[in-house]
Protein backbone atom coordinates (compact mmCIF):
# COMPACT_ATOMS: atom_id res chain seq x y z
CA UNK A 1 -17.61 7.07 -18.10
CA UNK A 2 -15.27 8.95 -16.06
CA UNK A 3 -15.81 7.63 -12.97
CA UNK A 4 -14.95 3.95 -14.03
CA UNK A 5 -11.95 5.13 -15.30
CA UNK A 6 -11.01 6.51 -11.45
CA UNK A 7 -12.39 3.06 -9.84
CA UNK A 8 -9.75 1.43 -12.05
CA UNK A 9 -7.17 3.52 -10.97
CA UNK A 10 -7.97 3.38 -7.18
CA UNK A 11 -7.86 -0.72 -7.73
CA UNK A 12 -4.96 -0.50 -9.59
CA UNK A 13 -3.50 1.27 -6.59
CA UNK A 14 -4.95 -0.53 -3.83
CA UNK A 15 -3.33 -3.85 -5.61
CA UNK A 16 0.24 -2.09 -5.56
CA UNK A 17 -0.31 -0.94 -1.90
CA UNK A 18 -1.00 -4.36 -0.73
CA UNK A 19 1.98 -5.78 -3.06
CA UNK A 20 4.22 -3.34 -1.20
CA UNK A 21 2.43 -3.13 1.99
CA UNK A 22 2.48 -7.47 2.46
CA UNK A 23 5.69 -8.05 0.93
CA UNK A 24 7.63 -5.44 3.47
CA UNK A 25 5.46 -7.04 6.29
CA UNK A 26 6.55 -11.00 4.99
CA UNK A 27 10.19 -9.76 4.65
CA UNK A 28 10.23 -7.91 7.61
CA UNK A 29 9.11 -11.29 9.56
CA UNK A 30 12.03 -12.88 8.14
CA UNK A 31 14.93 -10.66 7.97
CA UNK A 32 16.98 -10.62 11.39
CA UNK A 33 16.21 -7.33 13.09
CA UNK A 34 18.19 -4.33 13.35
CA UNK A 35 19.59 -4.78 10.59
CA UNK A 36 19.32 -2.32 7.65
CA UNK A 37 17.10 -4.65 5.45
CA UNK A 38 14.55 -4.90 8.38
CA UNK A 39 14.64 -1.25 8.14
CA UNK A 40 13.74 -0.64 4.78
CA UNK A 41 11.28 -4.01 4.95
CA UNK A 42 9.21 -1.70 8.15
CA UNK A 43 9.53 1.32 5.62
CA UNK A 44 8.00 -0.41 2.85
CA UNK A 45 4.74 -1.87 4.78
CA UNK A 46 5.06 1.08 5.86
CA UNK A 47 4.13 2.95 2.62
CA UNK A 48 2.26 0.26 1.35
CA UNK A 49 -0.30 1.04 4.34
CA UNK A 50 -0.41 4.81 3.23
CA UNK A 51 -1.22 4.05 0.15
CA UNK A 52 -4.02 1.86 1.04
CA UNK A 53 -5.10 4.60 3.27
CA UNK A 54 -4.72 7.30 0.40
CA UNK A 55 -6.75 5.03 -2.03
CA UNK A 56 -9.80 4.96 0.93
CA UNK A 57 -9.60 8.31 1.29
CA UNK A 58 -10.02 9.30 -1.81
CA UNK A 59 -12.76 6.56 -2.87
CA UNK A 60 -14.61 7.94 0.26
CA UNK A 61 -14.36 11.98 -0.88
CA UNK A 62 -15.53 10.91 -4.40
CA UNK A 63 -18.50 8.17 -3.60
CA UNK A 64 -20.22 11.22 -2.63
């Protein structure tokens, strides 16, 4: 059916958001700060948290 196919997607993509999303928030803990590498750790979590968002968005305009 079609709409498993999309539920596998949007876990496929929740799993990658949380990958990125965690490991910029772990390295981002442990890099020293203002440095470049802190930088791009924030930006990561940073997009890892939109695409969680993105994923609940959409699973929340198609559940209905």
């Amino acid at each position: 059916m079609p709409g498993d196919d999309l539920n596998e997607a949007l876990r496929a993509f929740l799993r990658v958001g949380v990958f990125i999303g965690l490991g910029g928030v772990i390295l981002a803990l442990a890099i020293t700060p203002n440095t470049a590498e802190h930088v791009l750790s924030v930006c990561s979590s940073m997009i890892g948290i939109v695409i969680i968002a993105g994923v609940v968005i959409v699973r929340r305009l198609t559940s209905r």
